[in-house]
N, C-alpha and C. Protein backbone atom coordinates (compact mmCIF):
# COMPACT_ATOMS: atom_id res chain seq x y z
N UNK A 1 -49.98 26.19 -87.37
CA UNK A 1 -48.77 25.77 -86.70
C UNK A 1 -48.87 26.16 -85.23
N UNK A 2 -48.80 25.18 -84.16
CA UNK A 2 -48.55 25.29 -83.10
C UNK A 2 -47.45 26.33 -82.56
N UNK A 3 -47.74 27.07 -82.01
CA UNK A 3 -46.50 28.26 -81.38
C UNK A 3 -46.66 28.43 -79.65
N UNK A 4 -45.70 28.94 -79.52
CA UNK A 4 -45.70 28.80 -78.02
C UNK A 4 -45.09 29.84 -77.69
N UNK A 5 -45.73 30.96 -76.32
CA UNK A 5 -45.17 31.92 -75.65
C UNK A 5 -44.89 31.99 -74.23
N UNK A 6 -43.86 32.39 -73.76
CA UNK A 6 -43.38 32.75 -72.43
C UNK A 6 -43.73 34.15 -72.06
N UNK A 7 -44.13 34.51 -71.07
CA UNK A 7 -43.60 35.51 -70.34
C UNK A 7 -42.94 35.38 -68.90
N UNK A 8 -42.02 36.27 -69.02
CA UNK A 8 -40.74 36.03 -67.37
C UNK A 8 -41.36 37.55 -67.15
N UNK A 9 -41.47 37.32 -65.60
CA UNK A 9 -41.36 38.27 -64.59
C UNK A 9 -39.87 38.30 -63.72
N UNK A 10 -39.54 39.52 -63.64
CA UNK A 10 -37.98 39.41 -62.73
C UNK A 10 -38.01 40.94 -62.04
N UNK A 11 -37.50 40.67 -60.43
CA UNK A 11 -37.23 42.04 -60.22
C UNK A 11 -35.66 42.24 -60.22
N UNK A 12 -35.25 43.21 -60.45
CA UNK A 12 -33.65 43.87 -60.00
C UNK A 12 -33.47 43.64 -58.86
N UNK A 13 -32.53 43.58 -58.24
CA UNK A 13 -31.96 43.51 -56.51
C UNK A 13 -31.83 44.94 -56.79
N UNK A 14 -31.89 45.36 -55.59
CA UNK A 14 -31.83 46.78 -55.19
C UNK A 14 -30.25 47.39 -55.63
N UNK A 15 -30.33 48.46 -56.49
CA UNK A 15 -29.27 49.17 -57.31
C UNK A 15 -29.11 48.74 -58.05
N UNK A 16 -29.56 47.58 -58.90
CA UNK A 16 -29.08 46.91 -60.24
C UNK A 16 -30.37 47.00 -61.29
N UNK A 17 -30.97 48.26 -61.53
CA UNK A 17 -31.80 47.72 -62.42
C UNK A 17 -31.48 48.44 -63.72
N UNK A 18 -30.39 49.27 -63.67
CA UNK A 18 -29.63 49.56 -64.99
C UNK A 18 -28.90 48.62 -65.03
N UNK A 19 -28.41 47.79 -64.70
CA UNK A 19 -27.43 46.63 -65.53
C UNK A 19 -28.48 45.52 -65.50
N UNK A 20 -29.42 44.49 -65.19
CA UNK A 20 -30.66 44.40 -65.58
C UNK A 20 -30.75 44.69 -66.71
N UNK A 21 -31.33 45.81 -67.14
CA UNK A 21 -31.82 46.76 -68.37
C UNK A 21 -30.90 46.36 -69.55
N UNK A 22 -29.58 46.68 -69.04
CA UNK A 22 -28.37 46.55 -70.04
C UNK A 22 -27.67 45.57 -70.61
N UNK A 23 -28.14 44.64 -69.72
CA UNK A 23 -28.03 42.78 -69.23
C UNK A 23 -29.14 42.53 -70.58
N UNK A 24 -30.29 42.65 -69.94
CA UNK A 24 -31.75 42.16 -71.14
C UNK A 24 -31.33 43.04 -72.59
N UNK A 25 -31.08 43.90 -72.83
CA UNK A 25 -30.97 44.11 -74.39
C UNK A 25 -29.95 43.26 -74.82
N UNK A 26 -29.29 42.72 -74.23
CA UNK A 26 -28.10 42.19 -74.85
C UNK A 26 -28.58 40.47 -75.15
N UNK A 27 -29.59 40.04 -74.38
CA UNK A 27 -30.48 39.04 -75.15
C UNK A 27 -29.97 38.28 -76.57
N UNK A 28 -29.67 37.21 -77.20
CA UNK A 28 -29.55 36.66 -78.02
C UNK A 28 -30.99 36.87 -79.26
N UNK A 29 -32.09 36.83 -78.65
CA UNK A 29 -33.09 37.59 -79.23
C UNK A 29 -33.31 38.86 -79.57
N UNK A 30 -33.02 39.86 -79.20
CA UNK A 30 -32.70 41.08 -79.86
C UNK A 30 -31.24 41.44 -80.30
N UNK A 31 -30.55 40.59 -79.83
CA UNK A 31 -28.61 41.01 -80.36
C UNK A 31 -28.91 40.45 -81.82
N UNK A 32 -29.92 39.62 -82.28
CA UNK A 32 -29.67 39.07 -84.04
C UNK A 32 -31.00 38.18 -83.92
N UNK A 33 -30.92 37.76 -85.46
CA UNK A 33 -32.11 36.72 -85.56
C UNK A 33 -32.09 35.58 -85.69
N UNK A 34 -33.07 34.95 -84.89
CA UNK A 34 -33.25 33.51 -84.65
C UNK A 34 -33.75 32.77 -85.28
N UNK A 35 -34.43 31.53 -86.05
CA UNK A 35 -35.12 31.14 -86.67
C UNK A 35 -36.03 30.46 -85.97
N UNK A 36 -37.35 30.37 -86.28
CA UNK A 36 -38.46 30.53 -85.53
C UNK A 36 -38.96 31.58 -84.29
N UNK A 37 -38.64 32.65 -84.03
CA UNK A 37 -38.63 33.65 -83.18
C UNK A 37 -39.70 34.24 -83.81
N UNK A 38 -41.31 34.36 -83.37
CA UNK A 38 -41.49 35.40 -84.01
C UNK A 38 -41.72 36.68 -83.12
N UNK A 39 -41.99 36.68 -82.04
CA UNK A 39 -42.51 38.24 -81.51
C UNK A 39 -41.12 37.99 -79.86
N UNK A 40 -40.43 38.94 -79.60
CA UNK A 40 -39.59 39.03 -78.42
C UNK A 40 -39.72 40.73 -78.39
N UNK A 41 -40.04 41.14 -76.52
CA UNK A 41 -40.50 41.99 -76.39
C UNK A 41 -39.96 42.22 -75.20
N UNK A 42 -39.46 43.38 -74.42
CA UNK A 42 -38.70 43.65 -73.07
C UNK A 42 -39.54 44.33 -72.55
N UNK A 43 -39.94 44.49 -71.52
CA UNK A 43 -40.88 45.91 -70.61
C UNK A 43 -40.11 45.95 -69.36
N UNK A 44 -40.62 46.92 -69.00
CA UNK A 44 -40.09 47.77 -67.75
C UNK A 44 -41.75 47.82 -66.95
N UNK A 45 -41.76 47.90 -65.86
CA UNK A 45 -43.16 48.16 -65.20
C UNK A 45 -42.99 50.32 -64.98
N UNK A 46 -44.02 50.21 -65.10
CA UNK A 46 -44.27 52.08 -64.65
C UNK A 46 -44.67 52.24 -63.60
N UNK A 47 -44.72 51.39 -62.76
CA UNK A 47 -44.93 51.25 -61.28
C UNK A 47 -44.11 50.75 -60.60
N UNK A 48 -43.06 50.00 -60.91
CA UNK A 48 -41.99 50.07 -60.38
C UNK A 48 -40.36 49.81 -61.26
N UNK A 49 -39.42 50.76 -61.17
CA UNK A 49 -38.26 50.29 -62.52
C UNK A 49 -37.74 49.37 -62.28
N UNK A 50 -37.67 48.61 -60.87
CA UNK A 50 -37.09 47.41 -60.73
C UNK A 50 -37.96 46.25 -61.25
N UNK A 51 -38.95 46.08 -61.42
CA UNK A 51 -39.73 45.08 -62.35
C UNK A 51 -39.71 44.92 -63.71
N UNK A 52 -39.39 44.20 -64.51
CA UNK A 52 -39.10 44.20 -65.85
C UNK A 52 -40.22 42.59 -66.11
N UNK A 53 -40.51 42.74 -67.72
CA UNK A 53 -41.02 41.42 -67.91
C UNK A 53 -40.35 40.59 -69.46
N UNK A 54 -40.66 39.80 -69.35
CA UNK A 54 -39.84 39.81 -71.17
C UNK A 54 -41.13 38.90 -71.34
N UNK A 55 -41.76 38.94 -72.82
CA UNK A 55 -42.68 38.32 -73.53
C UNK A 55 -41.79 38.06 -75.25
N UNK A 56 -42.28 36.61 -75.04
CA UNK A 56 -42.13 35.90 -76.72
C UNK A 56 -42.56 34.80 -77.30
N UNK A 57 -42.54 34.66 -78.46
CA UNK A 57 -43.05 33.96 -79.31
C UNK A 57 -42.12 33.19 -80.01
N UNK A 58 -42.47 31.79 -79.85
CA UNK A 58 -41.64 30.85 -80.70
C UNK A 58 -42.98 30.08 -82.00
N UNK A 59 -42.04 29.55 -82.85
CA UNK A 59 -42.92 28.70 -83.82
C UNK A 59 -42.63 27.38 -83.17
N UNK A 60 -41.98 26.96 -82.12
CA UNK A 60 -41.83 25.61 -81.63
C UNK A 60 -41.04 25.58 -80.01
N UNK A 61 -41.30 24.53 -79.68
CA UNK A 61 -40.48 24.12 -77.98
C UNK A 61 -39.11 23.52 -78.41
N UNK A 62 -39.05 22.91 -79.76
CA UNK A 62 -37.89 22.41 -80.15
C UNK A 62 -36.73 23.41 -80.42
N UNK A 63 -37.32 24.82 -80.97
CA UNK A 63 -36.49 25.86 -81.60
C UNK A 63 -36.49 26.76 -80.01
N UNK A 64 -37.19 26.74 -79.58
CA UNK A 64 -37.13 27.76 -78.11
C UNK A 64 -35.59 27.27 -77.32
N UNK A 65 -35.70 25.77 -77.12
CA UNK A 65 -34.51 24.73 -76.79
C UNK A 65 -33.24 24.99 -77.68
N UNK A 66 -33.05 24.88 -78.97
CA UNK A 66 -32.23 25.18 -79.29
C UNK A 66 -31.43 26.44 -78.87
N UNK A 67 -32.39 27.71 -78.98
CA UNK A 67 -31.97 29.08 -78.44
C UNK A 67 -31.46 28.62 -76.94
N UNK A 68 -32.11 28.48 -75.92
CA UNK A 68 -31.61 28.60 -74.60
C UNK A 68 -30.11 27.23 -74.47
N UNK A 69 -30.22 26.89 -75.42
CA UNK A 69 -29.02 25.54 -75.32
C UNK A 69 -27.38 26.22 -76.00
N UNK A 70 -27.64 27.52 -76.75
CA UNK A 70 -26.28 27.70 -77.12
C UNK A 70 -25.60 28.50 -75.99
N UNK A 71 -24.55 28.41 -76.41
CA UNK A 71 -23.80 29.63 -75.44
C UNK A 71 -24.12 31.10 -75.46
N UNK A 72 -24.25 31.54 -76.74
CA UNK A 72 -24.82 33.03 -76.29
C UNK A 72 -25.57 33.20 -75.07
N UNK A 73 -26.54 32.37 -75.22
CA UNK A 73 -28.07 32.35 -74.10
C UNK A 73 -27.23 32.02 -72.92
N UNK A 74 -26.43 30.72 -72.77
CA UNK A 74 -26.34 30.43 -71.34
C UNK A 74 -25.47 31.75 -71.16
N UNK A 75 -24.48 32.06 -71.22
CA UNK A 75 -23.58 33.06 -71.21
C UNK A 75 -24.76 34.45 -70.44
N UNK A 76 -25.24 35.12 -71.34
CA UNK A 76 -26.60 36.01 -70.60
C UNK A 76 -27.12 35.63 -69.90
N UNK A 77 -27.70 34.32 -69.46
CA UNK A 77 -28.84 33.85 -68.36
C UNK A 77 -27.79 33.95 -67.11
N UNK A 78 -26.42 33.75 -67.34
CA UNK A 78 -25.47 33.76 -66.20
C UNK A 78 -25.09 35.23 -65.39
N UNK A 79 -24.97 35.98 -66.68
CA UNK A 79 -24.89 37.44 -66.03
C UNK A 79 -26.17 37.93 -65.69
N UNK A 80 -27.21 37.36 -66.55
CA UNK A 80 -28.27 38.04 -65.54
C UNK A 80 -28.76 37.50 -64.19
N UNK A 81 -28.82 36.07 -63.79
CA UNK A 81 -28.88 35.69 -62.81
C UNK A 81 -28.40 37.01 -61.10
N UNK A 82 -27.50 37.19 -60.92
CA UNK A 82 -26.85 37.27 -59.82
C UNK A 82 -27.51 39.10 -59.96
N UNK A 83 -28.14 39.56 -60.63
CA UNK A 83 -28.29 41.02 -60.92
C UNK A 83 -30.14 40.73 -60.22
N UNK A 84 -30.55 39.74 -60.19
CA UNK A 84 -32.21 39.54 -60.17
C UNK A 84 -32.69 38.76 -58.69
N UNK A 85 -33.56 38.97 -58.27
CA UNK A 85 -34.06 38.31 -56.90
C UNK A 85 -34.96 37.29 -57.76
N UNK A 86 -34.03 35.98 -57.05
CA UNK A 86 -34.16 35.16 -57.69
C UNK A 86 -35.71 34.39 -57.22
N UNK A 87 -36.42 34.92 -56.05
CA UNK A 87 -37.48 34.60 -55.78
C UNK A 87 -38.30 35.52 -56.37
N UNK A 88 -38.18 36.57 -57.33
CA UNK A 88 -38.92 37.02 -57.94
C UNK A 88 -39.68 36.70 -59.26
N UNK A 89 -39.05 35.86 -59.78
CA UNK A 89 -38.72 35.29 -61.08
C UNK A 89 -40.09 34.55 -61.07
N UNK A 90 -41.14 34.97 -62.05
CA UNK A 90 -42.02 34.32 -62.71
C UNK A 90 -41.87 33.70 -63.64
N UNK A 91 -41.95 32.76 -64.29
CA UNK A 91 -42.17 32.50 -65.71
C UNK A 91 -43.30 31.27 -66.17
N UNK A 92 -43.90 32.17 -67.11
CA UNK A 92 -44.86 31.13 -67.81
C UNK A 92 -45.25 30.54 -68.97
N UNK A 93 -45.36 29.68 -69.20
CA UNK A 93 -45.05 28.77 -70.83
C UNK A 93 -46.65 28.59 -71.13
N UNK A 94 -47.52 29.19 -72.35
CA UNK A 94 -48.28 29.39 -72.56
C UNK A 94 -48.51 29.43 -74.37
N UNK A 95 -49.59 28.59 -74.55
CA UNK A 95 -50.02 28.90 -76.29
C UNK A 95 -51.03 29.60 -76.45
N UNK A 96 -50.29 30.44 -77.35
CA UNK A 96 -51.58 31.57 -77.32
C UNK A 96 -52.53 30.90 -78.46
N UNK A 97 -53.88 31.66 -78.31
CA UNK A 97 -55.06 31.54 -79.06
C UNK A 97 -55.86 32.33 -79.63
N UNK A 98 -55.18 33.51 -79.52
CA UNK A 98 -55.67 34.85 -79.67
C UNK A 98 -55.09 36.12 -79.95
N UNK A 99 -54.53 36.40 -81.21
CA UNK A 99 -53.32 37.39 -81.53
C UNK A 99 -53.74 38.56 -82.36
N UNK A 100 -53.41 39.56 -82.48
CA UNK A 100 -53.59 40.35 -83.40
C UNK A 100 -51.74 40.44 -83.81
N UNK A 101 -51.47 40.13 -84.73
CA UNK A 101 -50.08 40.67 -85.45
C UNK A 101 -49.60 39.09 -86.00
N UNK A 102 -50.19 38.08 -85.55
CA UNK A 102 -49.92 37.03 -86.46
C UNK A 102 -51.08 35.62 -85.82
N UNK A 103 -51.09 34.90 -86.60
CA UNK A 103 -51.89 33.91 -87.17
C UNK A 103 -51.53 33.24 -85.43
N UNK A 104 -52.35 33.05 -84.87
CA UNK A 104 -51.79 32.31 -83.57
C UNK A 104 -52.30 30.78 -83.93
């Protein structure tokens, strides 16, 4: 089965990287479970606390869409927006080919 992963890069604006922090756990992906979700993961950089990354795993682009299309998601993408430099913001849409923890 075809699966597909993101990782987002984001920095905090300066003084916000505890609400950031507090912002991302509250994620629709870690607040409960999704169907097709398999791996969602938050980091912090150790080189800097204002850098955070989020990495995940979907079983589809159709089910990834569904997630970012309800309100929970838009609702979070809104509060986190205005907390993040918005020219910081990486993100990359990628199939992996190479996993240890599940069948990629």
């Amino acid at each position: 089965m075809p699966r597909v992963t993101y990782f987002v890069r984001m920095v905090a604006k300066e003084g916000k990287a505890e609400e950031v922090r507090e912002t991302l756990l509250t994620n629709p992906a870690i607040a409960g479970e999704e169907p097709g979700r398999v791996v969602f993961a938050l980091h912090r950089s150790r080189d800097d606390p204002n850098e955070f990354w989020i990495y995940e795993t979907w079983e589809s682009e159709d089910l990834v869409g569904a997630h970012e299309s309800g309100d929970v998601f838009l609702k979070y993408r809104e509060t986190l927006r205005p907390l993040v430099d918005g020219e910081s913001v990486v993100w990359g849409n990628t199939e992996p080919f190479a996993v240890k923890g599940y069948e990629a």
